[in-house]
PDB file of N, CA and C in Angstrom:
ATOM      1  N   UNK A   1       0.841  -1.170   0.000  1.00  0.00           N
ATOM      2  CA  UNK A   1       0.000   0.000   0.000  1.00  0.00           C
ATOM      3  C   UNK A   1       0.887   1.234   0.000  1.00  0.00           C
ATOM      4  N   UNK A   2       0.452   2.393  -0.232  1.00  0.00           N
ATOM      5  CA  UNK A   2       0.968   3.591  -0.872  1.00  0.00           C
ATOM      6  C   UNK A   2       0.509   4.584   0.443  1.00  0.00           C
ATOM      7  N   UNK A   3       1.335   5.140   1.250  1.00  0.00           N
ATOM      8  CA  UNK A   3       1.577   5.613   2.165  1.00  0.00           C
ATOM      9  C   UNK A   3      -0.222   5.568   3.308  1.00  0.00           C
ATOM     10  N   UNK A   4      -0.388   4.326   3.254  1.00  0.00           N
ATOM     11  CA  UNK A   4      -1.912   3.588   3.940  1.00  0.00           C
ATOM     12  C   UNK A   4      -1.341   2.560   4.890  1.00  0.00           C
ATOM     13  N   UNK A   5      -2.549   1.510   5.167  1.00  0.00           N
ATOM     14  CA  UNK A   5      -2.290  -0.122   5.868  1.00  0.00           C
ATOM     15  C   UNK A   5      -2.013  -0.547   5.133  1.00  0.00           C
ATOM     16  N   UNK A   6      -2.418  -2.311   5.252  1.00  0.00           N
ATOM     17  CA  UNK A   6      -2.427  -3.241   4.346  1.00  0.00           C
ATOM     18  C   UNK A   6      -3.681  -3.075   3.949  1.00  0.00           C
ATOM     19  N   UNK A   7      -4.788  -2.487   4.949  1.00  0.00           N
ATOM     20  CA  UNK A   7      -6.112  -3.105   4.528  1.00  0.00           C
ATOM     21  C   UNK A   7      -6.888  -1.818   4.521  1.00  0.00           C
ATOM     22  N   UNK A   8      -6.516  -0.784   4.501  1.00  0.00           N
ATOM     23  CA  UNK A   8      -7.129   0.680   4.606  1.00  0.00           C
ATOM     24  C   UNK A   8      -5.881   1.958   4.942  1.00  0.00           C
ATOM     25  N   UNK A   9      -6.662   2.773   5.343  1.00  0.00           N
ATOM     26  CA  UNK A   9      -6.044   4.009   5.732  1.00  0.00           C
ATOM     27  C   UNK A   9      -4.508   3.453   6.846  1.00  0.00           C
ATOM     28  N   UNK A  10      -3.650   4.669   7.009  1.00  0.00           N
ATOM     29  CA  UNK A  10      -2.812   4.719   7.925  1.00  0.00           C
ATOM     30  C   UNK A  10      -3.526   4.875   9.355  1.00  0.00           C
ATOM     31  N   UNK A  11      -3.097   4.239  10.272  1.00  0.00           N
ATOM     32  CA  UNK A  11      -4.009   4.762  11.687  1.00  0.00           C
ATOM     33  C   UNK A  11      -3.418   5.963  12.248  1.00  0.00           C
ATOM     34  N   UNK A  12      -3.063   6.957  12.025  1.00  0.00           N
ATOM     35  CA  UNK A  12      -2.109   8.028  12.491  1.00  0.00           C
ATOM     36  C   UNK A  12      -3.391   9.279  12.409  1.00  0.00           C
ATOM     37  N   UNK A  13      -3.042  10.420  12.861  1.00  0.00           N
ATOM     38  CA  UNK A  13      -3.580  11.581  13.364  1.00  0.00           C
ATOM     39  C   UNK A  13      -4.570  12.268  12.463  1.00  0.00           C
ATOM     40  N   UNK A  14      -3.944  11.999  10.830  1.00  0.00           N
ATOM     41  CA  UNK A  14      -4.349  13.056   9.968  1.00  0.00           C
ATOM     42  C   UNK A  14      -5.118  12.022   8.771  1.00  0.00           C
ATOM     43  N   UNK A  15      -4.908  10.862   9.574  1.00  0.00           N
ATOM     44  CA  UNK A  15      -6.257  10.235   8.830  1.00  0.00           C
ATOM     45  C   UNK A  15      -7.108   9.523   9.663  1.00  0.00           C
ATOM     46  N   UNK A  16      -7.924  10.100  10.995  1.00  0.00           N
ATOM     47  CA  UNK A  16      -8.398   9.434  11.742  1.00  0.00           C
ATOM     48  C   UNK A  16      -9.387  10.184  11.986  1.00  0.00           C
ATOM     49  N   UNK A  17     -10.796   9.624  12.634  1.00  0.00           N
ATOM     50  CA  UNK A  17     -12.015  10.414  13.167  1.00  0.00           C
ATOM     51  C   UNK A  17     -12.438  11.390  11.662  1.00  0.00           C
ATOM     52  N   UNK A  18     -12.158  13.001  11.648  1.00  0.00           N
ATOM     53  CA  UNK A  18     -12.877  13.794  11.307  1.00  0.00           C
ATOM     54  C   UNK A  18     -12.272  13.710  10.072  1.00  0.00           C
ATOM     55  N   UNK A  19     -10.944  13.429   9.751  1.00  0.00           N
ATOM     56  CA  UNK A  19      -9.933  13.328   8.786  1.00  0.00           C
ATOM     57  C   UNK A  19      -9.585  12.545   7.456  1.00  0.00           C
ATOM     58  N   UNK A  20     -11.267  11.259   8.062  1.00  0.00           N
ATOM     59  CA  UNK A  20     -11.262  10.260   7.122  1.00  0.00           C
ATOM     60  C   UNK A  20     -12.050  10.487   6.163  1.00  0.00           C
ATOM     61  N   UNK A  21     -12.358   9.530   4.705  1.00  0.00           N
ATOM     62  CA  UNK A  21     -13.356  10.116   3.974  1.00  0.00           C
ATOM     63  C   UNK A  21     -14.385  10.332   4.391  1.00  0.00           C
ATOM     64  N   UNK A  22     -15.378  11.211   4.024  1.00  0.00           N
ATOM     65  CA  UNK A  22     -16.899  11.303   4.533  1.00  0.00           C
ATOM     66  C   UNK A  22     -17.083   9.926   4.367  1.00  0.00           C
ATOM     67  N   UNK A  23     -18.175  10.052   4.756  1.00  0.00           N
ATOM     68  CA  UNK A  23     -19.791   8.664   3.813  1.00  0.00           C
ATOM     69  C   UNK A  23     -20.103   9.351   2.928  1.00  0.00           C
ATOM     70  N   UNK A  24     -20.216  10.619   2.536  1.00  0.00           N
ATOM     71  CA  UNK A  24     -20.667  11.304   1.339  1.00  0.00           C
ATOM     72  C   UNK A  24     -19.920  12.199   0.484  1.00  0.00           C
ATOM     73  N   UNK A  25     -19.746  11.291  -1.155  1.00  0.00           N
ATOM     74  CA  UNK A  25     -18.559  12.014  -1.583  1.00  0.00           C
ATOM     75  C   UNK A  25     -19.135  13.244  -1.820  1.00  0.00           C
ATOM     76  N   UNK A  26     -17.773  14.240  -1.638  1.00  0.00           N
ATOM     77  CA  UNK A  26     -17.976  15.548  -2.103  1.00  0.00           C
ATOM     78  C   UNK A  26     -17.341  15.539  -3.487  1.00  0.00           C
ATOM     79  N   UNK A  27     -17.110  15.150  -3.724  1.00  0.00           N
ATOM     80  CA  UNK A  27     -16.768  14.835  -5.817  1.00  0.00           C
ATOM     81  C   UNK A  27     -17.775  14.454  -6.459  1.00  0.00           C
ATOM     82  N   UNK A  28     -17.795  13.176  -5.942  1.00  0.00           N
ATOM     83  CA  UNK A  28     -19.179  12.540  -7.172  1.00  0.00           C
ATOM     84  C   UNK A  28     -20.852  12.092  -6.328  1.00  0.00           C
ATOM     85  N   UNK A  29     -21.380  13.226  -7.215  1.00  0.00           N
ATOM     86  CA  UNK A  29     -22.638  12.735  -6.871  1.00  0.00           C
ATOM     87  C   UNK A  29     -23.492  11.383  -7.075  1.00  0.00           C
ATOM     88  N   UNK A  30     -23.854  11.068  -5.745  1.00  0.00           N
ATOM     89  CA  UNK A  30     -24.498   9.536  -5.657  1.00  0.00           C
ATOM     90  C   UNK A  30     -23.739   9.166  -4.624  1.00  0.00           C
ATOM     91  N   UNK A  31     -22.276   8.950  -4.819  1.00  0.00           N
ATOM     92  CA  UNK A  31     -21.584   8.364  -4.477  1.00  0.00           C
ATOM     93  C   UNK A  31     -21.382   8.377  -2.819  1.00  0.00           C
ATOM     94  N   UNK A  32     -22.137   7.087  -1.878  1.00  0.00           N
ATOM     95  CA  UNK A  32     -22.107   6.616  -0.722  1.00  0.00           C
ATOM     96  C   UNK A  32     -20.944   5.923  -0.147  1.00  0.00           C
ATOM     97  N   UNK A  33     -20.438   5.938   0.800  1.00  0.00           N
ATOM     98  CA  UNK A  33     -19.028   4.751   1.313  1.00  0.00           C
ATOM     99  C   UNK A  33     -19.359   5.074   2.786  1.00  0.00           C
ATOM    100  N   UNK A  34     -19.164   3.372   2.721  1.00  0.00           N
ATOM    101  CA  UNK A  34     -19.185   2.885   4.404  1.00  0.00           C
ATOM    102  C   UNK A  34     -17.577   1.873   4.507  1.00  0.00           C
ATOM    103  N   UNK A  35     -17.344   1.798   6.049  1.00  0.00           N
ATOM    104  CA  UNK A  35     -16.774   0.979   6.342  1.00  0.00           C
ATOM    105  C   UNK A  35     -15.020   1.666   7.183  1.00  0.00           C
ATOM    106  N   UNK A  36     -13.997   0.381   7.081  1.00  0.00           N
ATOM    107  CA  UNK A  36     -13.373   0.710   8.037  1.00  0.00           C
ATOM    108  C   UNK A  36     -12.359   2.254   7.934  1.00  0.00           C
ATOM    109  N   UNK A  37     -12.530   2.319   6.504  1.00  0.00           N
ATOM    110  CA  UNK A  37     -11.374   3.480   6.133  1.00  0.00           C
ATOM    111  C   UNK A  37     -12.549   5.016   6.101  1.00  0.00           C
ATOM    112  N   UNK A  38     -13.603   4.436   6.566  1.00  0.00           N
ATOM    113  CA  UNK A  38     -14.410   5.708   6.520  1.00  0.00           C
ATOM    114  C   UNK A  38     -15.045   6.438   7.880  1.00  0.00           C
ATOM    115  N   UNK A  39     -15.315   7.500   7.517  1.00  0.00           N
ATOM    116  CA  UNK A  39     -15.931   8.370   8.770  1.00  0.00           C
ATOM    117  C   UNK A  39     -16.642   7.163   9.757  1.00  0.00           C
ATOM    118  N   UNK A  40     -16.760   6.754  10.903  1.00  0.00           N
ATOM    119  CA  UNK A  40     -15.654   7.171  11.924  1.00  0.00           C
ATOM    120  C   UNK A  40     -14.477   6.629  12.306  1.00  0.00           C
ATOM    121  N   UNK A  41     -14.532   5.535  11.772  1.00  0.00           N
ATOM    122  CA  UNK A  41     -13.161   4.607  11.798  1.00  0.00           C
ATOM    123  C   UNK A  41     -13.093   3.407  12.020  1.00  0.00           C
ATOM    124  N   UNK A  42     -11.916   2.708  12.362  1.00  0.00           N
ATOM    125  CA  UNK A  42     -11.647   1.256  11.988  1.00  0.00           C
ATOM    126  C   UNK A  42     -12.432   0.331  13.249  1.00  0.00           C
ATOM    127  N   UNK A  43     -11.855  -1.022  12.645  1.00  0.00           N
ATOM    128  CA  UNK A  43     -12.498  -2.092  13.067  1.00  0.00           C
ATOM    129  C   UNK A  43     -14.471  -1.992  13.414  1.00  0.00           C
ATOM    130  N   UNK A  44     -14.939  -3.022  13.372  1.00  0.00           N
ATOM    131  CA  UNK A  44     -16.135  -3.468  13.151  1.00  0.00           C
ATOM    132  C   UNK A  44     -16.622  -2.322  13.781  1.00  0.00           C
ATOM    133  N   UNK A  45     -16.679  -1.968  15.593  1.00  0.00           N
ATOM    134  CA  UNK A  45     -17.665  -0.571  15.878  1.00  0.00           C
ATOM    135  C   UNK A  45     -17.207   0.531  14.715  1.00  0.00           C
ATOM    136  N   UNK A  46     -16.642   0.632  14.132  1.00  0.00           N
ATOM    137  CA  UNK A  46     -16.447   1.771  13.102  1.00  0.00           C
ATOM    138  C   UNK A  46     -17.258   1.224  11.952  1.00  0.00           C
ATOM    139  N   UNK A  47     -17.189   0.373  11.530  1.00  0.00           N
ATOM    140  CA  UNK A  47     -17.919   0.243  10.045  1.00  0.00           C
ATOM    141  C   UNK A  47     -19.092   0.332  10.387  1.00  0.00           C
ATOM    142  N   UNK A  48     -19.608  -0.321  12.060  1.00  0.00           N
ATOM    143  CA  UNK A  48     -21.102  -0.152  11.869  1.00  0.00           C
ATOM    144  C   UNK A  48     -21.678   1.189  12.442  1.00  0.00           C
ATOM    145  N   UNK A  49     -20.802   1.896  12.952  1.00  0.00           N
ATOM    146  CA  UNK A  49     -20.884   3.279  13.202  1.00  0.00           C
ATOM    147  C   UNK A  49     -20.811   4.380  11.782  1.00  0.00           C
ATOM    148  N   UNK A  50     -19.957   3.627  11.087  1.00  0.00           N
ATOM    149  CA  UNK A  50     -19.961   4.427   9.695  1.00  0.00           C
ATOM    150  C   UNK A  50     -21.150   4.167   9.264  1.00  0.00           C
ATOM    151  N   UNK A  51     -21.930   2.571   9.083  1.00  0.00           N
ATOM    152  CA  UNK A  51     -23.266   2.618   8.192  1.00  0.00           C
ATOM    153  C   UNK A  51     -23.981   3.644   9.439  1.00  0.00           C
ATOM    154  N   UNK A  52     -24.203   3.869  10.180  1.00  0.00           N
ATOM    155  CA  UNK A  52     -25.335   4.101  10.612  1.00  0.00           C
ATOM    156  C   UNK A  52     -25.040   5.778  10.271  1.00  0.00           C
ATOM    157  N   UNK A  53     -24.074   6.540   9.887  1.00  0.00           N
ATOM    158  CA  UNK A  53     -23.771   7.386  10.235  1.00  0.00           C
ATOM    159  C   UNK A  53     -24.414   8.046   8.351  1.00  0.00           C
ATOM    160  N   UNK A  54     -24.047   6.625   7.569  1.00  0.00           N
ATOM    161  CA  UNK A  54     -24.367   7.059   6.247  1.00  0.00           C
ATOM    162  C   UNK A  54     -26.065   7.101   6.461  1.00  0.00           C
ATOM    163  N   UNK A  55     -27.015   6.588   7.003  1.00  0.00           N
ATOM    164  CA  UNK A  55     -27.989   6.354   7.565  1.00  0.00           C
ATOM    165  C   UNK A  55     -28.883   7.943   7.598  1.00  0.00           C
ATOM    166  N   UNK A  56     -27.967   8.390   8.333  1.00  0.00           N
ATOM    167  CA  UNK A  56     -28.446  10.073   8.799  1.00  0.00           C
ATOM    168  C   UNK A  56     -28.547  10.598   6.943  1.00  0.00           C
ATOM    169  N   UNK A  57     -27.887  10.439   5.993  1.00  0.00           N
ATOM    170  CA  UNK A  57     -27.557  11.503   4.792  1.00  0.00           C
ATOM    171  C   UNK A  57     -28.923  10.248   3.835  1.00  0.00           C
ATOM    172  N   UNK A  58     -29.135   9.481   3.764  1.00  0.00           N
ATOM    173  CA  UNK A  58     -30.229   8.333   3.010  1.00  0.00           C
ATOM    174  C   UNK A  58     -31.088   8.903   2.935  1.00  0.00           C
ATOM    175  N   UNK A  59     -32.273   9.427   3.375  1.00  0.00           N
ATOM    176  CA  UNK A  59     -32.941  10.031   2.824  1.00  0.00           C
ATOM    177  C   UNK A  59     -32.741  11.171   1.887  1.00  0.00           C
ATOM    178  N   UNK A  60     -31.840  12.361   2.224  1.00  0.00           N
ATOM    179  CA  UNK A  60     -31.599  13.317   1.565  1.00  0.00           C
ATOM    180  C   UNK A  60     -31.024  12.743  -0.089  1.00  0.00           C
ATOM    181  N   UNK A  61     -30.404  11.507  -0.017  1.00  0.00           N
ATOM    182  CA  UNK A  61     -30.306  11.248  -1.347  1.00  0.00           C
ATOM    183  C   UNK A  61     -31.482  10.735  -1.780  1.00  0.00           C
ATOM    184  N   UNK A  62     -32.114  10.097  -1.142  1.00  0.00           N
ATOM    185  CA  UNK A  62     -33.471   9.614  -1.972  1.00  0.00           C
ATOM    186  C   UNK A  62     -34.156  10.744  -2.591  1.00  0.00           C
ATOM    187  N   UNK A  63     -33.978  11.575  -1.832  1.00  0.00           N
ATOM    188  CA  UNK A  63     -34.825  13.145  -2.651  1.00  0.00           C
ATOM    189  C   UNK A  63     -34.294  13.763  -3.527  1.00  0.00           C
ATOM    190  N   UNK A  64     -33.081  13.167  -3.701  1.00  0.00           N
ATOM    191  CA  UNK A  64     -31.908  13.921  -4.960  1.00  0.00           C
ATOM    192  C   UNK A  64     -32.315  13.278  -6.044  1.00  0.00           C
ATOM    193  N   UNK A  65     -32.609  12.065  -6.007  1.00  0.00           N
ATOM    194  CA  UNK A  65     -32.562  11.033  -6.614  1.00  0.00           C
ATOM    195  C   UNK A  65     -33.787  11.244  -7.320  1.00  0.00           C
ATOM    196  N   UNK A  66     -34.455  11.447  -6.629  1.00  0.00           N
ATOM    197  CA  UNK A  66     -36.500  11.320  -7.235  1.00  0.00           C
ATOM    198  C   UNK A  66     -36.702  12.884  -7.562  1.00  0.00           C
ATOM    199  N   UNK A  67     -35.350  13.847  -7.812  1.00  0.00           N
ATOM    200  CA  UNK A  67     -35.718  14.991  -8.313  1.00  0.00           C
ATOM    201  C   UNK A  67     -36.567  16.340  -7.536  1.00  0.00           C
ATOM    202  N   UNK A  68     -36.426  15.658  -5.859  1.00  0.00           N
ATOM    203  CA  UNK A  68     -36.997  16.571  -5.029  1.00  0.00           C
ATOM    204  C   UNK A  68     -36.235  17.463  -4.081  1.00  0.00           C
ATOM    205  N   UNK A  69     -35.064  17.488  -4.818  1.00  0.00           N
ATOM    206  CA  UNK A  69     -34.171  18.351  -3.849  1.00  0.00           C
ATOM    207  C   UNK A  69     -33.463  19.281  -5.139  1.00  0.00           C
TER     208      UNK A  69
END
């Protein structure tokens, strides 16, 4: 891996908690991500803290989606 883990992000300061990718890209629209390299962080309470966290933004895409936002 290219300055990361083996299996995600580096665990260090400036890629941790607030630092990691959203759940919601700010590049491409649509585009959702869960899991360990994502907002809030690693191992299992993180991925399922990340889905739930993508959870909060799900509706607002459904309304993007169906042209109501």
């Amino acid at each position: 891996s290219f300055k990361g883990a083996a299996f995600g992000l580096e665990p260090v300061l400036t890629q941790s908690a607030w630092f990691r990718p959203h759940n919601r890209s700010e590049d491409i629209r649509g585009l959702y991500m869960v899991g360990a390299s994502t907002h809030p962080g690693a191992g299992m309470p993180g991925v399922l803290a990340s889905a739930k966290a993508l959870e909060s933004v799900l509706p607002e895409a459904a309304a993007v989606l169906e042209g109501r936002a």
